[in-house]
Structure formats: C-alpha cells, structure tokens
Protein backbone atom coordinates (compact mmCIF):
# COMPACT_ATOMS: atom_id res chain seq x y z
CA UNK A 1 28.04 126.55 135.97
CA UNK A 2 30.36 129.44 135.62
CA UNK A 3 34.21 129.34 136.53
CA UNK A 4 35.79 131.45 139.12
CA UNK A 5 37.26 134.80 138.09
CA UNK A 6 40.31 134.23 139.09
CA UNK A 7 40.81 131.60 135.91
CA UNK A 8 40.34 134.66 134.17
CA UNK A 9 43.77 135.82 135.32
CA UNK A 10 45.49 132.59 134.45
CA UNK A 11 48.21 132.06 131.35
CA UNK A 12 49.80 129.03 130.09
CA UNK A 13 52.67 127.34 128.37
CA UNK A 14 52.81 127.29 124.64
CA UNK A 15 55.36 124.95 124.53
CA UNK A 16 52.97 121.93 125.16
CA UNK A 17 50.82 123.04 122.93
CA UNK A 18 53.01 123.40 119.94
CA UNK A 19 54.15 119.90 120.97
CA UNK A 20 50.77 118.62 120.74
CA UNK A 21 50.54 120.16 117.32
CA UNK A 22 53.58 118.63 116.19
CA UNK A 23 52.99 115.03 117.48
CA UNK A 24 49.52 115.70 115.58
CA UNK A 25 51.40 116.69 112.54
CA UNK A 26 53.65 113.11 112.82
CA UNK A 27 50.45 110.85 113.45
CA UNK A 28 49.74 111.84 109.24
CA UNK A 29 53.18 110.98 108.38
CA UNK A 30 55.15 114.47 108.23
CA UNK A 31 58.78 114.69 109.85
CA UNK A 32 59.16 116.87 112.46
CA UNK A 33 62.82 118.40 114.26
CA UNK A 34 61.61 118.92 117.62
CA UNK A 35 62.98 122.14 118.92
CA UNK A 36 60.16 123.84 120.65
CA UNK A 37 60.14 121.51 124.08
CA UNK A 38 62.60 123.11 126.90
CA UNK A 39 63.53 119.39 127.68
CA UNK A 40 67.35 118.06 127.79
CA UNK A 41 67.23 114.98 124.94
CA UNK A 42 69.74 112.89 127.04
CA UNK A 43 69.00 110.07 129.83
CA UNK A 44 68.82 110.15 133.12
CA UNK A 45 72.01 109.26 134.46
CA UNK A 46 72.11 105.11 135.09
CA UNK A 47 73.56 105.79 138.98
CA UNK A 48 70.55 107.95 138.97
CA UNK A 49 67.91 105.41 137.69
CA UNK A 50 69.22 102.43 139.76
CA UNK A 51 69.09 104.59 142.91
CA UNK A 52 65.19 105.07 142.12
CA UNK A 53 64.72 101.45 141.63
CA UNK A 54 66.62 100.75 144.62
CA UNK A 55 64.42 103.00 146.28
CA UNK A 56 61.31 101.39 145.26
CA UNK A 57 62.58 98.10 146.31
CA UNK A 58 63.35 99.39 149.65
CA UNK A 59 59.73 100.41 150.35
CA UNK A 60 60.15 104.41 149.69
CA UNK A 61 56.55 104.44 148.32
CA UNK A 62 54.74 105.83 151.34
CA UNK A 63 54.12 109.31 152.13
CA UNK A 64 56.93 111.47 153.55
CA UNK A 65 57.70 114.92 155.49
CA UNK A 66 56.10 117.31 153.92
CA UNK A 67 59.25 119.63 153.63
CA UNK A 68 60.92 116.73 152.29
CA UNK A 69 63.28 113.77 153.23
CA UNK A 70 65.61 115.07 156.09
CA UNK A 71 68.72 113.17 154.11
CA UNK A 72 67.71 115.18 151.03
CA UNK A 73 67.21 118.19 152.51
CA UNK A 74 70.89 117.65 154.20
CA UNK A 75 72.52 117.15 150.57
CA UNK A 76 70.81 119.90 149.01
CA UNK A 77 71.95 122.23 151.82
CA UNK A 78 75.31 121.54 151.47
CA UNK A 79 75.56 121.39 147.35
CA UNK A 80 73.85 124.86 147.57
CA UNK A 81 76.59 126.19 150.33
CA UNK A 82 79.40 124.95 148.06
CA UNK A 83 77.79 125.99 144.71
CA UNK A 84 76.38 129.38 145.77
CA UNK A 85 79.55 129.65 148.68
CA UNK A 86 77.11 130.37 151.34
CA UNK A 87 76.05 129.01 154.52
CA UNK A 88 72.66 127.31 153.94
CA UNK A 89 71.21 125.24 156.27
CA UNK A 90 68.42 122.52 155.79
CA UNK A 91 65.84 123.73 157.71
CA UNK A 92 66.13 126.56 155.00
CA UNK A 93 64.88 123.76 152.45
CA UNK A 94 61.94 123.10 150.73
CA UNK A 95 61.43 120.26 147.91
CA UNK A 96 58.58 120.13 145.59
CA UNK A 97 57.55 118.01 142.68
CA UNK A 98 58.98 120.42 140.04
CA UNK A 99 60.19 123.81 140.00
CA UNK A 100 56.72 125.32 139.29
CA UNK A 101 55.31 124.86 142.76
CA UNK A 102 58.15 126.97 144.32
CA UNK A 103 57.16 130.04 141.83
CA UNK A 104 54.12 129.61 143.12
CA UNK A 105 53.62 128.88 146.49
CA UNK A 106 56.38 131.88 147.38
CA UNK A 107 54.36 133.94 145.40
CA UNK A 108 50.56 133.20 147.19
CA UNK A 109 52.51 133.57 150.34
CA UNK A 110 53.74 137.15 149.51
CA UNK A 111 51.19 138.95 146.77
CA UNK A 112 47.73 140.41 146.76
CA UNK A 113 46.09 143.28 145.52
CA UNK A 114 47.73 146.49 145.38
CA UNK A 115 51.35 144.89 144.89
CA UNK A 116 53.66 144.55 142.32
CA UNK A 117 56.26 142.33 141.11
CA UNK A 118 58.63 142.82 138.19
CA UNK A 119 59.50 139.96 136.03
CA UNK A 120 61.73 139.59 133.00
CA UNK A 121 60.04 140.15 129.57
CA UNK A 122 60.79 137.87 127.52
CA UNK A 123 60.98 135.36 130.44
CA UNK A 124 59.26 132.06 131.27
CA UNK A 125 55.27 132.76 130.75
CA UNK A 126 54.57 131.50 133.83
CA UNK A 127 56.31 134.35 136.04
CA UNK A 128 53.44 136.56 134.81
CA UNK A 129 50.95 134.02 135.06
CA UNK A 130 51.34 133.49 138.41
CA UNK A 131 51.62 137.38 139.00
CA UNK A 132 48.38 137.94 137.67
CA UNK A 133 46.36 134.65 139.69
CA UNK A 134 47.75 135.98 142.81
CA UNK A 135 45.89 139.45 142.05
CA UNK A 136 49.08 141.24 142.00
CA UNK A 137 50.11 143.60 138.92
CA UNK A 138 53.00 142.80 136.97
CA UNK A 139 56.16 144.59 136.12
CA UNK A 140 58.13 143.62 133.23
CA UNK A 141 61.17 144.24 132.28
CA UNK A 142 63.88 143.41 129.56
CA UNK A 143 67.03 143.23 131.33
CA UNK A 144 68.27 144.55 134.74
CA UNK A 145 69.27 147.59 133.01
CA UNK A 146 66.01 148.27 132.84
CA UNK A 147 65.60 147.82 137.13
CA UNK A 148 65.84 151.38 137.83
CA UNK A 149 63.48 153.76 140.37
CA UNK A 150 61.14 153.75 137.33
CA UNK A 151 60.29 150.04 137.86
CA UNK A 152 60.83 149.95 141.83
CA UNK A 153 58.32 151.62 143.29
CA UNK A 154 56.90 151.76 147.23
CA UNK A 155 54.50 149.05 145.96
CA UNK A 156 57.19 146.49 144.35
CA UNK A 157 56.84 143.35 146.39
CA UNK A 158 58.91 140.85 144.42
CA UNK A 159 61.85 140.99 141.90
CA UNK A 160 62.21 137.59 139.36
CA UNK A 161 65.17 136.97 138.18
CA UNK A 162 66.67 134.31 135.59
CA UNK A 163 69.82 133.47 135.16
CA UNK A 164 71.05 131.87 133.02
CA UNK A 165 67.76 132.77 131.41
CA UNK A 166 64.89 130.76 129.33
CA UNK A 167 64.27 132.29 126.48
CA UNK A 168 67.27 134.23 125.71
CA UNK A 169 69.83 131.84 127.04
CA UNK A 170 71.67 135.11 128.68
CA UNK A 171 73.91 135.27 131.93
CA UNK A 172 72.91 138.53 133.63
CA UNK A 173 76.40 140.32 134.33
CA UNK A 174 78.08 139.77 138.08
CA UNK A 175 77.92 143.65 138.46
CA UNK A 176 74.29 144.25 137.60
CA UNK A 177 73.46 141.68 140.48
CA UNK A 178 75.59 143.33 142.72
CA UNK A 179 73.88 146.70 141.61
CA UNK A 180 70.63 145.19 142.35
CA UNK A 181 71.20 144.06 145.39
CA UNK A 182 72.45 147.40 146.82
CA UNK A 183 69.64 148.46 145.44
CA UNK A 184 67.06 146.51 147.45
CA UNK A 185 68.84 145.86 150.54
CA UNK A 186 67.29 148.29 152.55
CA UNK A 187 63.91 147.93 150.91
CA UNK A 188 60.71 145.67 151.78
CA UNK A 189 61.69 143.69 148.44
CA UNK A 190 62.15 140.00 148.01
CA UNK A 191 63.86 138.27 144.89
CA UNK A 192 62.97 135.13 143.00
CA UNK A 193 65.89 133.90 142.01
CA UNK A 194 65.41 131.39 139.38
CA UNK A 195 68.52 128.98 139.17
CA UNK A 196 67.20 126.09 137.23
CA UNK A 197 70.01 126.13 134.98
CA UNK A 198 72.49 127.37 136.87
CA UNK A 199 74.80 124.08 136.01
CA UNK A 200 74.46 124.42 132.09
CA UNK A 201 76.85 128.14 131.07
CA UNK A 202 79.39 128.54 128.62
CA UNK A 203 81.27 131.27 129.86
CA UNK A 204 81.26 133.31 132.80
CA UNK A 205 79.83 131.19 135.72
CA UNK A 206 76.21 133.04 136.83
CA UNK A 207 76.10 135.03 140.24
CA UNK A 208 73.82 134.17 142.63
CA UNK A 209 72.31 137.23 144.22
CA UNK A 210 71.85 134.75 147.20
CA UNK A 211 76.10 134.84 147.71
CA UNK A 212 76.21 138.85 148.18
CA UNK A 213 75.97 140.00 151.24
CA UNK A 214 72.66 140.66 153.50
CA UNK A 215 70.91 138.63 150.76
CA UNK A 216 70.42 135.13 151.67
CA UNK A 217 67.51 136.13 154.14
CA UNK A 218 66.17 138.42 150.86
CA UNK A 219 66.34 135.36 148.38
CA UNK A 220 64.44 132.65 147.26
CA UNK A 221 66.61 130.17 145.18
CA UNK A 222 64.77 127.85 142.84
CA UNK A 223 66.37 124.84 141.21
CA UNK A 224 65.72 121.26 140.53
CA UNK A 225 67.13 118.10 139.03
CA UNK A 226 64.97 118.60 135.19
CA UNK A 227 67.36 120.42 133.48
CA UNK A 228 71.14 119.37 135.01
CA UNK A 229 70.35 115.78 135.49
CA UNK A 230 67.92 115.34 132.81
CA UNK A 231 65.03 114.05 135.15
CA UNK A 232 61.61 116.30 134.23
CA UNK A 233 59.58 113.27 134.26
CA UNK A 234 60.83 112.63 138.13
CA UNK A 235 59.39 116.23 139.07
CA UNK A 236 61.94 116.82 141.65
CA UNK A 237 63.05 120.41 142.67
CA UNK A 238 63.60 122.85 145.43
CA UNK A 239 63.64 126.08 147.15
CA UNK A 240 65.99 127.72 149.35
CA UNK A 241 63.55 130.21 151.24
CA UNK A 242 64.38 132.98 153.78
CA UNK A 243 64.10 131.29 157.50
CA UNK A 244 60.14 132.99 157.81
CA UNK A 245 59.16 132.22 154.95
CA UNK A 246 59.93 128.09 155.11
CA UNK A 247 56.42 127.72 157.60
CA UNK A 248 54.01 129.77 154.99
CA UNK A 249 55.26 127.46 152.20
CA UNK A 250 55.11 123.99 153.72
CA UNK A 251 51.54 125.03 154.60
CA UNK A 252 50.96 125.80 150.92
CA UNK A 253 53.06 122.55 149.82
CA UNK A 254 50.57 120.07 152.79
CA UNK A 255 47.67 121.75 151.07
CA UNK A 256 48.08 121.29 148.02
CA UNK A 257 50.51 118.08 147.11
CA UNK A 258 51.12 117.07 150.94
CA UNK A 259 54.77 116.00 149.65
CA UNK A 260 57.22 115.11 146.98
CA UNK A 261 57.62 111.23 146.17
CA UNK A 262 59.73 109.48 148.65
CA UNK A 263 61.50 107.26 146.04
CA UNK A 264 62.39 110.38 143.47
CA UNK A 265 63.93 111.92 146.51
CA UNK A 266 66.29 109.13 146.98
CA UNK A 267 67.19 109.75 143.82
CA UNK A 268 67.67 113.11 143.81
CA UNK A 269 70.42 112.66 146.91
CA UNK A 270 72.17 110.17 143.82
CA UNK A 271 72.59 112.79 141.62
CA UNK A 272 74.15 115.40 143.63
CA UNK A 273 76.60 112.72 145.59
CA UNK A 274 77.10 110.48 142.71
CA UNK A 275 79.22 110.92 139.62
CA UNK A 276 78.50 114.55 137.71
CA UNK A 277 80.70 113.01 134.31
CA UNK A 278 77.54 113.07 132.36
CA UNK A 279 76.37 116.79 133.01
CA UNK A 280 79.89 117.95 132.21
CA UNK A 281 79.17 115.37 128.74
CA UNK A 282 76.14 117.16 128.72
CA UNK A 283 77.03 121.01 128.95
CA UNK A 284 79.88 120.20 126.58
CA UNK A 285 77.73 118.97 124.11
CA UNK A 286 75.44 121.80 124.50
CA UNK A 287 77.73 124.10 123.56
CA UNK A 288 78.92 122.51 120.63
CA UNK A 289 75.10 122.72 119.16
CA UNK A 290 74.82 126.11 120.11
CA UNK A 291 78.07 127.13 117.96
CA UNK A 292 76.66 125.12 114.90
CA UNK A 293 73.13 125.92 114.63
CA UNK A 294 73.56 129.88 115.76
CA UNK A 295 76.37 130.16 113.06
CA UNK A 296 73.70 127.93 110.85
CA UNK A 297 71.21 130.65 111.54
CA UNK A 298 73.23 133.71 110.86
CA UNK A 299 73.62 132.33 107.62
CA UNK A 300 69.85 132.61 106.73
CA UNK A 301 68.36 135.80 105.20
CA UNK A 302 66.71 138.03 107.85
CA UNK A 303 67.93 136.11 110.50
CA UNK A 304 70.15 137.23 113.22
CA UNK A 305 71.48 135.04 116.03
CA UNK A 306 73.16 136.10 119.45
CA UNK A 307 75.44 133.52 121.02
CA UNK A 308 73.56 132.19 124.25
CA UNK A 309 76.04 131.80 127.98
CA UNK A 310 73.26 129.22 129.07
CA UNK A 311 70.96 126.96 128.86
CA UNK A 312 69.71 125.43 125.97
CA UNK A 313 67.99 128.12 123.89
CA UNK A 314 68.79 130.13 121.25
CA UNK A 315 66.82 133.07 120.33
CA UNK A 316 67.10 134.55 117.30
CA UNK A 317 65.67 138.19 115.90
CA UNK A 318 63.49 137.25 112.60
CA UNK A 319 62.30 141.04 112.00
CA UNK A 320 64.50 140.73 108.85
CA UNK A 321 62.38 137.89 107.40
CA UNK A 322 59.35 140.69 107.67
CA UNK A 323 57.06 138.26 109.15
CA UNK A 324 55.82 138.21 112.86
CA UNK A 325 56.58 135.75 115.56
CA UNK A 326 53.39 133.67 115.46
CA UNK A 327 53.37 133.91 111.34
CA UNK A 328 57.01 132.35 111.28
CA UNK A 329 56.44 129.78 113.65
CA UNK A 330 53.39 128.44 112.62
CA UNK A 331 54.40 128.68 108.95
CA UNK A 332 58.50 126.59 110.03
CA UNK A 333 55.88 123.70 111.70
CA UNK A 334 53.48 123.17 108.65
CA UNK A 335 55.57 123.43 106.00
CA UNK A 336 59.27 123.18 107.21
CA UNK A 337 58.26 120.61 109.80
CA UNK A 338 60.30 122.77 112.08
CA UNK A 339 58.88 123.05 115.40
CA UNK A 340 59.75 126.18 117.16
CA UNK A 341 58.31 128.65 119.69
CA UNK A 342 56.99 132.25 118.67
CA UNK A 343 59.08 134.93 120.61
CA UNK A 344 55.35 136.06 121.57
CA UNK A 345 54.99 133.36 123.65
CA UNK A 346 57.26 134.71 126.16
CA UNK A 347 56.11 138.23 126.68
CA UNK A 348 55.39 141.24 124.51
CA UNK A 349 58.69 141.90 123.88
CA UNK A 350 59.41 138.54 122.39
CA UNK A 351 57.80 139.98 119.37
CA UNK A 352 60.24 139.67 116.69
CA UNK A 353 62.09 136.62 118.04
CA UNK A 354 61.88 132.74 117.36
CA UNK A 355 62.98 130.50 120.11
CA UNK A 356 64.74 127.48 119.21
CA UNK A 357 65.73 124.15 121.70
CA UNK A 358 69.08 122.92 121.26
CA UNK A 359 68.07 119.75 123.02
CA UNK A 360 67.96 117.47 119.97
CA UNK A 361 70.98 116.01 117.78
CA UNK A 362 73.83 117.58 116.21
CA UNK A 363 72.63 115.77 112.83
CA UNK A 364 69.00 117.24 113.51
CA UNK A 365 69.94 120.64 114.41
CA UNK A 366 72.01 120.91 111.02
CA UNK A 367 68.94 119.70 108.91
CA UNK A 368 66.73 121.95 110.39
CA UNK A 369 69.02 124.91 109.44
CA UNK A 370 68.74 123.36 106.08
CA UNK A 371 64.85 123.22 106.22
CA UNK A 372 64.29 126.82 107.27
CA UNK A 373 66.47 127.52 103.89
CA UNK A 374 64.88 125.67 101.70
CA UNK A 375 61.44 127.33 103.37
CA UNK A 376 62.63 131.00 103.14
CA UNK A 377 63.94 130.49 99.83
C-alpha cells in the first residue's frame, strides 16, 4: 500500500519532537530546562477547573451543536466586540477543539491550485503546512514591510498574519495594519488573523485588522483559551469568520470532529466571565522572565537578543556563535541539557536564530543562561 500524494505536501511541528527527545534524554537520568514547548507552565485557573467539573456533573458529556454551545458562542461574541471594539455577533462564531482546526478548515474552504497565500517566515510551521496540503503555493514573508505589490499578486488568495507573533514574540506596528488593510480592501483577499496571544503584550496593545474599517467581513480571527488561560490540554478555541464563510466551515468542522466537548465549553464561558487576576499574574510574570533571560542572553558570546512585545518567546540571532540553527540546538539538548528550538524550524529564514520558551521558572530560566555559558565556553 502506497500513501496518498497529498501526505507528500504535509509538514509538522518540531516542537513535539524535540520534547520527545528531551523526555528520552530524562528517562537515562540527564536534567533537562524545558524551553522548547510553546506551553504556559502555570494552572488552569481553579474557577476554571471547578466550572469543568461542574459541568461534568451536570451531564455536559453528550454531543452538542456543531458550531458550538449557543451560551458560548454568546460570551465569545461579546468579549471579542469589547476586546477588538467591534460589533460581532454569534452567529459569526465558530468553536473548535484547538486553534489548529480554524487554520485549517478556513483554509480547505478557500485554496486550491493556482492560488496563493502569503504567510510570515519565520512563523508557526503549520501556516505553510497547511498551504501546501490544500495545493495552494505559499508566499512568505518576513514582516509586513515586506507585503508590497511584489508579494500581492492577482493570484493571492489569503494573507496570515500573527500578532503578537510565535516565534519572534513581535507586535506588528498599528500603522502597518492599517497600511495593509487599505491595501486589500478593494481586492479578492482574505486575512488570517491569528490572535492566539493577543492577551499576553508588554507594550503597545496589538491591532486587530478586524477593528479597521470594511474589515470585519475580510477577517478571520483565531483565538482560544491555550495560551491566556493556560488550558491546551482542554483544546478549546475559536474563529470569528466573515458571515459566508460560517456555513463552509461548520460543514468542514461536522465532517471531521462533529463538535467541540460540551463540558470544556462550559468552561470556556468561566474563563471569559470569571475572574481574569491570574492572566494579569500571568502576563506580569512573563515579562519579568523575558527581561532576565534576554539580558542573560546578551551576555553570552555570539549571542544577540531582541526584547519580545508578546507572547512567550524569545528569539535570539546565534550567527555570532558560527554554528547553524540545527547544530546549536541539538548540541544545547545533549550536552547543555538545554532544550530549545532551531530557528529552522520555523521557516527558512529562521536560519540563524534559536527559539527559546519563557514558560518555565524564573530559577530555571537563570540556570539555563548559566548552562549555555558553561557550554560555549
């Protein structure tokens, strides 16, 4: 038996595997820092957890709408509007069991052969992965400076964005989105807006391209509850879609995972209506790793650290140490114990760049600065 050509096309995630590696590396004894899974290291919220068990008590166990709970849909709609200062309405809304379905299923709505969509590069792998099962060509890009009439073209379909952004941990500028959105306004161009971390910045708040105006019908926002609540084991997110594009997705979502689980949902409407003390905790914690371990990094030969506005990356430029992305990486795991991702992993211009997770301790952080020393030394 052979597989199917399309497999061919398909990428993955590197970030399990280097986990797998490392959890390999423990099972013999060795100590490893943990800073290559994209994974907030806190709990889920209590208010959160006892509003799942409450919810399994109280028989949500059975299948549900397809779309998702109606009461859900209702609280997501209105966080959105008041986050994103937009109308949005629930009928608009779409929840999935992660994030990763609503890259998806948007894209097998909209690409096939002969179209294009530009992605950011570095940028999550799976943007391209996608791209490429859905038999489309893609486009990258390494910042929106770079979204000129060179990349548009009569064939661009779909426009990703990421912001705040995994790997770089960059806000993209208010004024670029605005430029990009006069740009495509009058053109057969949708955007991917990818918002999964819009909660966790350090500086200026991110723009939704949604907000501006003549966009919202344009726009697909994705989020979820992984990152800002700490819940990727619940598999909870969403989509805000453009009104004609809700019906093509639901029949992708009753296809293929017929709905999201009923009790996750309920709480999912806990942690956007309950208490948000613990993500501000959270984010404010966040940003005092991110001073430490970049300033901890710019102290190492041949390193050189930008200061991340979001999420919980840092991604430093290692050119100086005059080894390659893969080299370093592999080389910090086995004999730092360090456990970080190779800037390759996220797109051909990653080359030359380490990504690091801040989602582990303060005290861990510090020795791993420490251990990447002693190593490079």
């Amino acid at each position: 038996m052979k597989l199917a050509g399309r497999m061919s096309r398909i990428g993955t995630e590197s970030a399990f595997e280097v986990l797998r590696r490392a959890r390999a590396l423990e099972a013999q004894g060795r100590s490893i820092i943990h800073l290559e899974i994209g994974e907030p290291d806190f709990p889920t919220p209590k208010h959160i957890i006892e509003a799942g068990k409450a919810a399994l008590d109280q028989g949500f166990t059975h299948y549900g709408p397809t779309q998702g709970l109606p009461e859900l849909r209702a609280v997501i709609a209105s966080y959105v509007s008041r986050t994103r200062e937009i109308e949005v309405s629930p009928d608009r809304v779409t929840v999935a069991p992660g994030g990763k379905p609503m890259m998806f299923f948007p894209m097998l709505a909209l690409l096939e052969a002969g179209d294009e969509a530009i992605y950011p590069n570095p940028g999550f792998p799976i943007y391209e992965s996608m791209i490429r099962f859905c038999c489309a060509t893609p486009v990258p890009y390494r910042s929106l400076f770079d979204l000129n009439y060179t990349k548009i073209t009569s064939q661009t379909r779909l426009i990703v964005l990421n912001s705040p952004q995994n790997p770089t941990g960059s806000v993209i500028p208010a004024e670029q989105i605005r430029a990009l959105a006069e740009l495509v306004r009058g053109r057969d161009i949708l955007i991917l807006s990818d918002e999964i971390y819009s909660r966790i910045w350090f500086g200026e708040k991110p723009l939704s391209i949604a907000s501006l105006p003549g966009m919202l019908e344009k726009t697909i926002i994705l989020d979820g509850f992984s990152k800002t609540y700490a819940m990727t084991g619940w598999r909870l997110g969403y989509a805000v879609l453009p009104q004609w594009l809700v019906e093509p997705v639901n029949l992708l979502v009753v296809n293929s995972t017929s709905c999201t689980a009923s009790f996750t949902q309920r709480a999912g409407i806990a942690a956007l209506e309950g208490p948000q003390d613990e993500v501000d905790r959270m984010v404010t914690e966040f940003r005092r790793r991110r001073d430490a371990f970049c300033a901890g990094l710019n102290s190492l030969p041949g390193f050189r650290c930008p200061i991340p506005e979001g999420a919980f990356y840092v991604f430093p430029d290692i050119t100086g140490t005059g080894r390659t992305s893969n080299e370093l990486a592999d080389a910090l795991l086995n004999e730092a114990g360090v456990a970080a991702l190779s800037g390759a992993a996220f797109g051909e211009n990653g080359e030359g760049y380490l990504r690091f997770s801040i989602a582990n301790s303060f005290e861990n952080l510090m020795d791993a600065v420490e251990r990447i020393r002693a190593f490079l030394k």
